[in-house]
Each structure stands twice: as structure tokens, then as C-alpha cells.
C-alpha atoms as a PDB file:
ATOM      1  CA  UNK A   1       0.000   0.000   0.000  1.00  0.00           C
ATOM      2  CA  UNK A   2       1.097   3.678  -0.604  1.00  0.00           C
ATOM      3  CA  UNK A   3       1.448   6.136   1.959  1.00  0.00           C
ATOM      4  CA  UNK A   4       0.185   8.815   0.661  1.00  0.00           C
ATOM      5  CA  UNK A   5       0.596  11.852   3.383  1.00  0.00           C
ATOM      6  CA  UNK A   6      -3.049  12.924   4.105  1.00  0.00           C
ATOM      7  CA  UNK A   7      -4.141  16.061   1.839  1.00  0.00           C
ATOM      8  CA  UNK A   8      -4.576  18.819   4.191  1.00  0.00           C
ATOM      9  CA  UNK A   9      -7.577  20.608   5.071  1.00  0.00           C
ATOM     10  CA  UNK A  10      -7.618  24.443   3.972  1.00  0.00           C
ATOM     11  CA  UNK A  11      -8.023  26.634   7.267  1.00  0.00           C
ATOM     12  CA  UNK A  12     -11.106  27.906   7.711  1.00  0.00           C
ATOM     13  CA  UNK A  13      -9.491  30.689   8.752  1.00  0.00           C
ATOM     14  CA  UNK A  14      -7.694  31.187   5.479  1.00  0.00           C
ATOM     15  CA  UNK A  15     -11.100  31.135   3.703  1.00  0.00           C
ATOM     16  CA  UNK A  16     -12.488  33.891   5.705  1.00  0.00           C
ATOM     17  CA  UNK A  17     -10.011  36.593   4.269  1.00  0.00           C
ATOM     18  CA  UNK A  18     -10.953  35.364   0.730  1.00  0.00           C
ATOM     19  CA  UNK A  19     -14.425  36.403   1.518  1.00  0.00           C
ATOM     20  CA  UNK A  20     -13.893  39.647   3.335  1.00  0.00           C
ATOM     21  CA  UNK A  21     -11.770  40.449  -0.016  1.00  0.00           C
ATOM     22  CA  UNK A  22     -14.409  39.537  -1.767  1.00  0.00           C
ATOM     23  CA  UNK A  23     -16.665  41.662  -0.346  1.00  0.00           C
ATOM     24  CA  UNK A  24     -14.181  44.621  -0.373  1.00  0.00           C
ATOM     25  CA  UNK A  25     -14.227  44.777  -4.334  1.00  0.00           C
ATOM     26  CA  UNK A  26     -17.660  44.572  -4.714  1.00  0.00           C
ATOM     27  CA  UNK A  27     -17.960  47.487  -2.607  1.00  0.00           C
ATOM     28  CA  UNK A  28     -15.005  49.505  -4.033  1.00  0.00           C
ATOM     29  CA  UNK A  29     -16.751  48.481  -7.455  1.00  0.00           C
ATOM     30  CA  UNK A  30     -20.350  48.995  -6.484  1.00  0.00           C
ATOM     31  CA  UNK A  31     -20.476  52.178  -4.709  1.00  0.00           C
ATOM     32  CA  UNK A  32     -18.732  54.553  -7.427  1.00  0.00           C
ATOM     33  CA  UNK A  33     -20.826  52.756 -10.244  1.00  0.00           C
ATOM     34  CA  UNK A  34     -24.229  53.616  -8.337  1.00  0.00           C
ATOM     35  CA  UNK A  35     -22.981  57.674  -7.225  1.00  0.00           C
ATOM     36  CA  UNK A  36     -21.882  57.391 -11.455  1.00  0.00           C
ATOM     37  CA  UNK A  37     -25.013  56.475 -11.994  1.00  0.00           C
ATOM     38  CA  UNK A  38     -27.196  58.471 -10.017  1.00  0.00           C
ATOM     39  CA  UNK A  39     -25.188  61.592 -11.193  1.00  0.00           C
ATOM     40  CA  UNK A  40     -26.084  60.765 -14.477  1.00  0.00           C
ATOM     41  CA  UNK A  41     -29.858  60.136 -13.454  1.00  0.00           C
ATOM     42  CA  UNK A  42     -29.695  63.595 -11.711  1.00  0.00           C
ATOM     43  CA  UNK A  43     -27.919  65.637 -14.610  1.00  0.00           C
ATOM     44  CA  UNK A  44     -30.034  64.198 -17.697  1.00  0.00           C
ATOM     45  CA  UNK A  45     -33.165  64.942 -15.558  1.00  0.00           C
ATOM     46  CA  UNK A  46     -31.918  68.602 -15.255  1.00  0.00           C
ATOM     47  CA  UNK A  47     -31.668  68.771 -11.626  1.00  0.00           C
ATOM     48  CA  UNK A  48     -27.973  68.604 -11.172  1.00  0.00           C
ATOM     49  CA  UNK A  49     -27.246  71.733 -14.342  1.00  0.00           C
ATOM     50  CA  UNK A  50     -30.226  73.656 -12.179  1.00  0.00           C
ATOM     51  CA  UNK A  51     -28.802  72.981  -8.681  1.00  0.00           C
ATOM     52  CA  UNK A  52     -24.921  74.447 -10.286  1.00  0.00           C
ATOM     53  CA  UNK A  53     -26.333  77.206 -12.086  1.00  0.00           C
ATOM     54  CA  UNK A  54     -25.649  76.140 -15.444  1.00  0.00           C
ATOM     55  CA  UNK A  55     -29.671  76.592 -16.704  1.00  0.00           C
ATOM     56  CA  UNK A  56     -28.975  80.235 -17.246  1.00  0.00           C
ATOM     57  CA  UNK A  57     -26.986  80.369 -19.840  1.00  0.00           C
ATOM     58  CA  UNK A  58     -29.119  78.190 -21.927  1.00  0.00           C
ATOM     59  CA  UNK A  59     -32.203  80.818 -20.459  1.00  0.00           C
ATOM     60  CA  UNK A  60     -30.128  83.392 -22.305  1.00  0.00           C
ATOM     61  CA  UNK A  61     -29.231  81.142 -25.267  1.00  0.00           C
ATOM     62  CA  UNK A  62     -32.961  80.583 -25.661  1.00  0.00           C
ATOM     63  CA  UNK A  63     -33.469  84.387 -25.558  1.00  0.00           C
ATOM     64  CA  UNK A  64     -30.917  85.208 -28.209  1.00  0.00           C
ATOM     65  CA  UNK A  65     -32.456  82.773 -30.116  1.00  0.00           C
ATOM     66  CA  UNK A  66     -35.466  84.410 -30.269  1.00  0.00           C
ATOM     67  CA  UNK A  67     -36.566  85.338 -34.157  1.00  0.00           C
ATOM     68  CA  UNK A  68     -36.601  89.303 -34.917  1.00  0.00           C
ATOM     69  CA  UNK A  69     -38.864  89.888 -37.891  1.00  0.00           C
ATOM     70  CA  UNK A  70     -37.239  91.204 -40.851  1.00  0.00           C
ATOM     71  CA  UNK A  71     -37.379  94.762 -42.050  1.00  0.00           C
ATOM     72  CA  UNK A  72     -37.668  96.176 -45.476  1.00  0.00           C
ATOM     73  CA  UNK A  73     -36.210  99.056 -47.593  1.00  0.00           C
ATOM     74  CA  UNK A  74     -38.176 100.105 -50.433  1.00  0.00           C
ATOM     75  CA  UNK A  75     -36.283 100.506 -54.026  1.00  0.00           C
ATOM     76  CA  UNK A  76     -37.466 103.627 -55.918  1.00  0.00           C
ATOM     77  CA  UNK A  77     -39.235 102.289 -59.050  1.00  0.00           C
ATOM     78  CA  UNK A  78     -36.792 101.924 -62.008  1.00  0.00           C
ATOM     79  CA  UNK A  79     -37.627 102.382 -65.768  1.00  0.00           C
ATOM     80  CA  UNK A  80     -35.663 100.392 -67.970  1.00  0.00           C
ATOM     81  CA  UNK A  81     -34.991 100.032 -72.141  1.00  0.00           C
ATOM     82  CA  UNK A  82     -34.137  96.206 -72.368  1.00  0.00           C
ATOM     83  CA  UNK A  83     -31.272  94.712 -75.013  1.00  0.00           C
ATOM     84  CA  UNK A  84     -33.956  94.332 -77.638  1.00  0.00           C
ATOM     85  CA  UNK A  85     -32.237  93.764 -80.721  1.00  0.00           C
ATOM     86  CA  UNK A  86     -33.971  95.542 -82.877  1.00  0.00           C
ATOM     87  CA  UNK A  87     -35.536  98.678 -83.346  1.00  0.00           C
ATOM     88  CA  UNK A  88     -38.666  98.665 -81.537  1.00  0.00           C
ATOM     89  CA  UNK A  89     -37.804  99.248 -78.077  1.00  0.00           C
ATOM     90  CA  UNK A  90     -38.801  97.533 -75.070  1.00  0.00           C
ATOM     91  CA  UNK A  91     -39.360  98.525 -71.445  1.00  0.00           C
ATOM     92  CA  UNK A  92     -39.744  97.309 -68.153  1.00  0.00           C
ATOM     93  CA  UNK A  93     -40.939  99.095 -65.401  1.00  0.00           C
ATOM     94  CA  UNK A  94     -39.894  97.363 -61.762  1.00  0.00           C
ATOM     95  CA  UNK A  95     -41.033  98.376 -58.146  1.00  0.00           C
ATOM     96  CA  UNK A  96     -39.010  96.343 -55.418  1.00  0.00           C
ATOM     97  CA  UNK A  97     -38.422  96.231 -51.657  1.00  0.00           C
ATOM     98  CA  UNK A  98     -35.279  93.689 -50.018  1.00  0.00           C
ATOM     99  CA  UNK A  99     -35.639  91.827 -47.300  1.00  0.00           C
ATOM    100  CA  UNK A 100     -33.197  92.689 -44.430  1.00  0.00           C
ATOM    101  CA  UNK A 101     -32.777  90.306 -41.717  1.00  0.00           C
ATOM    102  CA  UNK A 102     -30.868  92.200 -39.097  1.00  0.00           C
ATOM    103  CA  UNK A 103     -32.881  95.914 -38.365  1.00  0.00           C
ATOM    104  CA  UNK A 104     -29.179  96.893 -37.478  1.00  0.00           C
ATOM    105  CA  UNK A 105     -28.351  96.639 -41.084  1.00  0.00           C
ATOM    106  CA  UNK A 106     -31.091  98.869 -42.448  1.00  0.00           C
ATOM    107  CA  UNK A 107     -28.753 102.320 -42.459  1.00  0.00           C
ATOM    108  CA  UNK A 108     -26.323 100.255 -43.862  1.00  0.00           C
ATOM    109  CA  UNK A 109     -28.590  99.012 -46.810  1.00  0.00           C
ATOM    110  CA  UNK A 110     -30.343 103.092 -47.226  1.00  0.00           C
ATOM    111  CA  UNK A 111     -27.034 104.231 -47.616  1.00  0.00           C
ATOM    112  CA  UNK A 112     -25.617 101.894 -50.389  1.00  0.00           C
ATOM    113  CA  UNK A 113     -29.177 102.182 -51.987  1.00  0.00           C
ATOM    114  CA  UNK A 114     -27.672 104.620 -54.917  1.00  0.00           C
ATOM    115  CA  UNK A 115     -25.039 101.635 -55.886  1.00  0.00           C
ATOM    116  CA  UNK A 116     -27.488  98.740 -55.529  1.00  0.00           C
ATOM    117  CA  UNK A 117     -30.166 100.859 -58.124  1.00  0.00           C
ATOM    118  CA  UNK A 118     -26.932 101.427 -60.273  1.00  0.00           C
ATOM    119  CA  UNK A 119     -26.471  97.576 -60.346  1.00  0.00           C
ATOM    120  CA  UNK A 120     -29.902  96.925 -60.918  1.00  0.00           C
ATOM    121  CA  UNK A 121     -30.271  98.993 -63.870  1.00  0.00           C
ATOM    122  CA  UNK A 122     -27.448  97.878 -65.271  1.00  0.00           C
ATOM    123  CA  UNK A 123     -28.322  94.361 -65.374  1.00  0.00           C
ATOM    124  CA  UNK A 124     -32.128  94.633 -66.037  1.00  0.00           C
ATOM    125  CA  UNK A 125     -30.647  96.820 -69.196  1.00  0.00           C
ATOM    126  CA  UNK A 126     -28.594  93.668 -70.226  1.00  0.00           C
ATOM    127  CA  UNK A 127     -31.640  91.782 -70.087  1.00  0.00           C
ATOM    128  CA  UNK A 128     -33.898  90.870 -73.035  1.00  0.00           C
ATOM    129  CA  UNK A 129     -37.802  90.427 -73.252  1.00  0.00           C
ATOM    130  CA  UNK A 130     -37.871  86.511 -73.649  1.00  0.00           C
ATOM    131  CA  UNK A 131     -35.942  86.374 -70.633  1.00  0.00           C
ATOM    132  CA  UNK A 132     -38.308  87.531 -68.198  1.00  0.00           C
ATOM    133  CA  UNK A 133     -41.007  85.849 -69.964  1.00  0.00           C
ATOM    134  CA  UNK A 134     -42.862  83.238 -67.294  1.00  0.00           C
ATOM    135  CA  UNK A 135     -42.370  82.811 -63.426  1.00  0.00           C
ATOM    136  CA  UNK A 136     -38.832  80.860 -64.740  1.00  0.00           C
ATOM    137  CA  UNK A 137     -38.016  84.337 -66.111  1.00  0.00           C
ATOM    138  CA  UNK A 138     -39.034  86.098 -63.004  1.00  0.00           C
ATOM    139  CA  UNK A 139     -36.943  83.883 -60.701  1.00  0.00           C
ATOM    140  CA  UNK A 140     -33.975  84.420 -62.592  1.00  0.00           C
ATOM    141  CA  UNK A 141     -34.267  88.000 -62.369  1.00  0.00           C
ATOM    142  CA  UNK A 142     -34.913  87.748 -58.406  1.00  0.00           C
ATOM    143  CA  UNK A 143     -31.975  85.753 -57.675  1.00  0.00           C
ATOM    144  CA  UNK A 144     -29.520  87.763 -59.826  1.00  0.00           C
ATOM    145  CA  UNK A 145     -30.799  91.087 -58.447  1.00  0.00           C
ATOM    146  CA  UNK A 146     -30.266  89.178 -54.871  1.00  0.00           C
ATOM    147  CA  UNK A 147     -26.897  88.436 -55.745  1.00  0.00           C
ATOM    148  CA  UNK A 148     -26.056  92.116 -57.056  1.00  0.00           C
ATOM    149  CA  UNK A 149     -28.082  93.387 -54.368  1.00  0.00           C
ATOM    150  CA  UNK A 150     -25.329  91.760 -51.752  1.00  0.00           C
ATOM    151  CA  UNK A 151     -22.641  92.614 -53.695  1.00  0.00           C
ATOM    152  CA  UNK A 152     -23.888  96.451 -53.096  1.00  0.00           C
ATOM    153  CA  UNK A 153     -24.731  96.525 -49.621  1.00  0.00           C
ATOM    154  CA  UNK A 154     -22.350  94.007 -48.440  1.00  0.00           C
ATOM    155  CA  UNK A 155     -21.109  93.594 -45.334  1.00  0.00           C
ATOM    156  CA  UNK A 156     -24.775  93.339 -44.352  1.00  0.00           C
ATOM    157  CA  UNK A 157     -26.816  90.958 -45.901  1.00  0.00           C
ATOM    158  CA  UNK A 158     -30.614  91.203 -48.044  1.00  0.00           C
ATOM    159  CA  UNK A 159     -32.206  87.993 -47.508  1.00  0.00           C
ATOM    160  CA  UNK A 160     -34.587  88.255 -50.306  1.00  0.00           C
ATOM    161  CA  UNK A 161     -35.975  90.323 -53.602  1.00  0.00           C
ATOM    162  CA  UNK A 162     -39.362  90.865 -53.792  1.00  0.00           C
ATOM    163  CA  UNK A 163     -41.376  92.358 -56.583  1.00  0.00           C
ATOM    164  CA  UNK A 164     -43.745  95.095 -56.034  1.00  0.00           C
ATOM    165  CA  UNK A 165     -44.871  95.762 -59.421  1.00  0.00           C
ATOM    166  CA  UNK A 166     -42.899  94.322 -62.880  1.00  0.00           C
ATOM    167  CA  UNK A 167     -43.869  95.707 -66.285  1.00  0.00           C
ATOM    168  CA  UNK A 168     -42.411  94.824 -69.187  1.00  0.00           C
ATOM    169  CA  UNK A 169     -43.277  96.497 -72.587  1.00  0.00           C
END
């Protein structure tokens, strides 16, 4: 027969320090995960922004944000002989206002109002009848006087054309 020595017992003592360790992580684990998590509960709630003062600067961001209504300059009507072609003239007569978004930019666009008629007449002079023939016609002619028209005025800005009267003859 073999003598094989015994195997020996672990200490119960030894397995109670493997449990207590135990223990310890889950707590060093468990406690930070659930103040994480609670954190996050309270900020995406909007308690914790509200309880450190952050809520007022998007108060103010919300008041910034707030839409201003546009304001509108009137274009003196203009009279102009279009690039016919032959010898029976043609006309059209054109009553505008542009659409300023920022009412701060109003003096702005009054004062450069001699260059942006100048640019206007010289491109509706460059135009010919068939051109502004059909709504295709007149949003051409919108879109290239809005392009002229923030050439003029720039650096403020026209947000839009808009015909108050368009003849053409």
C-alpha cells in the first residue's frame, strides 16, 4: 500500500479573508458605479445643471435665439430700355423692396441704396424680353438682383428680392 501523506484541510481561517476580499471589491466596485449612476440620473433629468447654475446660460441662449422679424427698404421704381435687338424698343418698369434680416443693417442698406439701383439697372438693361417671360423668367431675375443686391450693400446681408410691381413692354 502507498502512503500517501493525508491532503490537508484548507483553514477555515484562510477562507475567511478570501471572503472579506471579496466583499471589499464589490464594494469599491459597487459604490462609485451607483454615485456614477445616479449623477447621471440627476444631470439628464436637469436637476444637477439647475442645482450648479448652469440653466442660465441656456435661459439666455434661448433668448438670443429668439426670431426678430425682418425689415424692409423700399427701391425707388426703375424704368428700364431692355437689349432688344432691334428697333422697336422695349421697357420694363420694376417696383421692389429687399428683405433685411438684421434691423441693425437697415442704415447700412439706405445708404448703399444709390449703388445697388446702379447695379440693378445695369443688369435689367442687359436683359432681353424673352428672358423675363414666365415665373422661370421672373426667378432668374430675383436671384440675380439678390446676388447684385449683396454685392452692393455688403457687409450686411438682403435675404430676399421681392417684386412690387414688374412691367415689361
Amino acid at each position: 500500500m502507498s502512503s500517501k501523506p493525508p491532503k490537508a484541510k484548507p483553514d477555515e481561517a484562510a477562507e475567511v479573508p478570501e471572503k472579506k476580499g471579496g466583499k471589499r471589491k464589490l464594494i469599491l466596485i459597487a459604490v462609485p458605479l451607483v454615485l456614477v449612476l445616479a449623477g447621471a440620473g440627476l444631470w439628464f433629468s436637469g436637476i444637477l445643471p439647475h442645482l450648479l447654475g448652469m440653466d442660465k446660460h441656456e435661459e439666455k441662449a434661448a433668448e438670443a435665439a429668439k426670431p426678430v422679424p425682418p425689415s424692409y427698404v423700399e427701391i425707388p421704381e426703375m424704368v428700364a430700355n431692355l437689349n432688344n435687338g432691334s428697333r422697336k424698343p422695349s421697357y420694363v418698369k420694376l417696383a421692389a423692396r429687399i428683405e433685411v434680416p438684421k434691423p441693425e443693417d437697415v442704415d447700412k442698406v439706405k445708404a448703399a441704396l444709390p449703388r445697388l439701383q446702379d447695379l440693378m439697372q445695369t443688369y435689367l438693361r442687359e436683359m432681353r424680353p424673352e428672358e423675363l417671360r414666365g415665373s422661370a423668367g421672373t426667378y432668374r431675375l430675383r436671384e440675380e438682383l439678390l446676388v447684385r443686391a449683396n454685392a452692393a450693400v455688403a457687409p450686411a446681408k438682403v435675404s430676399d428680392v421681392l417684386f412690387t410691381q414688374m412691367l415689361v413692354q
